[in-house]
Protein backbone atom coordinates (compact mmCIF):
# COMPACT_ATOMS: atom_id res chain seq x y z
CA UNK A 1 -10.76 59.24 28.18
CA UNK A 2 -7.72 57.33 26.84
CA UNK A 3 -5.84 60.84 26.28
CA UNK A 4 -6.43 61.83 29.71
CA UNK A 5 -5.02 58.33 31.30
CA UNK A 6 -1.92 58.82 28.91
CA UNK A 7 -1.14 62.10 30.64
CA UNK A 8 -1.68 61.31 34.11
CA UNK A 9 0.77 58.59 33.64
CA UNK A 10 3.10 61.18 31.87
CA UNK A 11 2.54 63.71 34.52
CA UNK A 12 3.37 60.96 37.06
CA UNK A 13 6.51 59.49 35.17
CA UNK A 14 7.86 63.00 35.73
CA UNK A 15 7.05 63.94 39.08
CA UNK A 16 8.84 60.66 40.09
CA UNK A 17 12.01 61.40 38.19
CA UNK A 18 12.25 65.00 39.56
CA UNK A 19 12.08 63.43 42.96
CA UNK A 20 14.86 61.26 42.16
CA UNK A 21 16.98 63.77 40.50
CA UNK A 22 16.28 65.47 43.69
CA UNK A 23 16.78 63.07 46.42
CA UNK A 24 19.93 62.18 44.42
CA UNK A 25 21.74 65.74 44.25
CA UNK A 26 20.82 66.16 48.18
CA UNK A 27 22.63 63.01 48.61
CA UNK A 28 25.67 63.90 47.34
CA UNK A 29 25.69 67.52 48.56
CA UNK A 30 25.75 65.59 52.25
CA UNK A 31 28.75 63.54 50.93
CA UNK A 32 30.58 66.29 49.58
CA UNK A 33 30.27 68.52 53.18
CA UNK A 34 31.09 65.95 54.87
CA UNK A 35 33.83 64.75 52.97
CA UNK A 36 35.58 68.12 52.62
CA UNK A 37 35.03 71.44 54.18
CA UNK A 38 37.10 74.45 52.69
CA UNK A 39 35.90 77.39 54.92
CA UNK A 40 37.58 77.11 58.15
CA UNK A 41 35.61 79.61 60.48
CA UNK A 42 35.40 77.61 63.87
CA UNK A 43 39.20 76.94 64.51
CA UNK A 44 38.62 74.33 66.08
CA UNK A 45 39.65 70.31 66.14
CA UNK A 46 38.14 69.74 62.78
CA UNK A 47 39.44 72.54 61.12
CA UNK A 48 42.57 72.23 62.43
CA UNK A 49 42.79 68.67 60.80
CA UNK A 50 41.49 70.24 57.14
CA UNK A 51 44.57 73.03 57.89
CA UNK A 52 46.70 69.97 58.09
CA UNK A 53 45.73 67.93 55.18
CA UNK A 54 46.07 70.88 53.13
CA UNK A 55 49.93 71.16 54.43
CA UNK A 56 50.22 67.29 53.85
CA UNK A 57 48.87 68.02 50.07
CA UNK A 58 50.84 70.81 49.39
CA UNK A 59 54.04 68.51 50.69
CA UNK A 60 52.76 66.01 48.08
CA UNK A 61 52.59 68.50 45.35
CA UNK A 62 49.10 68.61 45.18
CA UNK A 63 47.09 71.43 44.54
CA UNK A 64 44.46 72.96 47.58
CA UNK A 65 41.90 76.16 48.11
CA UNK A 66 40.76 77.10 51.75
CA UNK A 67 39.12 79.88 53.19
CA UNK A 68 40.05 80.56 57.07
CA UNK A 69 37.77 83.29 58.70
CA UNK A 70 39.35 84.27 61.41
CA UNK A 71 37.60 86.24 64.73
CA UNK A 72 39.08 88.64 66.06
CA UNK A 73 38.22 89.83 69.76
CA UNK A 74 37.44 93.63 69.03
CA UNK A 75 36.25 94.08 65.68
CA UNK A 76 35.23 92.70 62.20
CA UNK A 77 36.96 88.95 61.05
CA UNK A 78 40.24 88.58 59.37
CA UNK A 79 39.76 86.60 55.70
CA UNK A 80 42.36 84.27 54.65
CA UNK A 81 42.13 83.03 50.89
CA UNK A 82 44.48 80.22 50.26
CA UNK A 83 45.47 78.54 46.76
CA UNK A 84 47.76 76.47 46.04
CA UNK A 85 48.89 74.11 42.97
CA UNK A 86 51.37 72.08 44.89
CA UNK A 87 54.22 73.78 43.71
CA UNK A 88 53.61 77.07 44.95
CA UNK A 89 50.83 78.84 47.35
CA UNK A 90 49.27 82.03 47.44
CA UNK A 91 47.73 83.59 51.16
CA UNK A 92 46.05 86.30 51.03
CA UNK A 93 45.26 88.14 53.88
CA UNK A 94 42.15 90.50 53.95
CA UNK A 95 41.43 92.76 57.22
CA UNK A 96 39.75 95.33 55.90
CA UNK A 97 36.68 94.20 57.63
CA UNK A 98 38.50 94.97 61.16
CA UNK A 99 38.48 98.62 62.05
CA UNK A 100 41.07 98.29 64.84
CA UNK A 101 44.08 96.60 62.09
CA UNK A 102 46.88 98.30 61.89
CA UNK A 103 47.71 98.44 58.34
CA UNK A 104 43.77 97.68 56.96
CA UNK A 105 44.08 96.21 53.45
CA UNK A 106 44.94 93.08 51.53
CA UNK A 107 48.59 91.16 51.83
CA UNK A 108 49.08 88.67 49.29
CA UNK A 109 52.09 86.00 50.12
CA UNK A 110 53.25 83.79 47.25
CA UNK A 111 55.66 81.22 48.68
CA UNK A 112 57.18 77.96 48.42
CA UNK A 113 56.90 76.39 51.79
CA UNK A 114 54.42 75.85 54.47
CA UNK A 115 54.28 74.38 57.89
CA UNK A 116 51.93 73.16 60.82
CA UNK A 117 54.47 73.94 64.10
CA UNK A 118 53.24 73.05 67.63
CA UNK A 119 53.81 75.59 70.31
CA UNK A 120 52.93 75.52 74.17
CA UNK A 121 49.58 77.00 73.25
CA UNK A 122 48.88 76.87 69.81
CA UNK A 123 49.37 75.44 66.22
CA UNK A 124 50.74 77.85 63.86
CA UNK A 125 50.59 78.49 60.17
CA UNK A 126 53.65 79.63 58.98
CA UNK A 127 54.87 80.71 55.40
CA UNK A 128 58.36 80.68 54.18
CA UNK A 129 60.39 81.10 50.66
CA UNK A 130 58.30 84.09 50.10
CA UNK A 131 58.20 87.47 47.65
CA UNK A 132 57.73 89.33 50.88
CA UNK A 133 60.41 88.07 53.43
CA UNK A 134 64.30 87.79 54.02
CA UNK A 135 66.60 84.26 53.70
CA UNK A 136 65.29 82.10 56.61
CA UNK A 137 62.37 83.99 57.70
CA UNK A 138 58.86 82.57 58.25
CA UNK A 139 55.69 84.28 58.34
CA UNK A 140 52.86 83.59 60.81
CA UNK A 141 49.94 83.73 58.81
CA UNK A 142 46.99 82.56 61.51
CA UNK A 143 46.82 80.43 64.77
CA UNK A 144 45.07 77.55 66.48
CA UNK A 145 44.35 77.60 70.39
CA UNK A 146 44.82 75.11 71.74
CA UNK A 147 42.31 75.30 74.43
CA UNK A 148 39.08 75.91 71.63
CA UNK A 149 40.66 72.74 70.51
């Protein structure tokens, strides 16, 4: 009878720390997404603001990954990849997923400068100091509307 008692209380000891160890990981999974979110799919207000942090960190020298999945109005969605170790990025663009592109494929941009510039109707990404580009130029890499904004 005494052996039995001694493993209920074992059997219970355990069940409560797995429900700790549980209830403690969801936790911090909640912190974590809302703390940071590094796939940008909705282009809206919220993304917007984690596109320009990661220009603010990059400015700062810090490092940064996103993931920007961009719709497109006829076909398949455009993948960005971005990476970045605060001295110089990498965006790669992947539309191989939209049938209608006109040069389907991957583009990989390594570059030394981004920027967040306002326009009448949008917020643009745009790229410069490149391995693709001439002196000067700057490379629109994806938009925000601003009316989904």
């Amino acid at each position: 009878m005494k052996f039995r008692t001694w493993i209920i209380i074992v059997q219970l000891f355990m069940i409560a720390v797995l429900v700790g160890v549980l209830a403690a990981d969801l936790g911090e999974t909640g912190s974590d997404e809302s703390k940071h979110d590094d796939i940008l799919i909705h282009f809206d207000q919220k993304d917007l603001n984690r596109m320009k942090e990661t220009v603010q960190r990059f400015s700062e020298r810090k490092g940064d990954n996103l993931m920007l999945i961009e719709p497109t109005t006829d076909s398949g969605r455009l993948i960005h990849d971005f990476y970045s170790n605060g001295k110089e990025l990498h965006w790669v663009k992947d539309d191989t997923r939209d049938a209608w592109s006109s040069s389907p494929g991957k583009i990989e941009y390594v570059c030394k400068a981004i920027e967040l510039i306002e326009t009448g109707e949008r917020f643009n990404v745009e790229l410069s100091q490149c391995n693709v580009q001439s002196d000067g130029e700057k490379i629109n890499v994806i938009s925000f509307l601003k009316e989904r904004l």
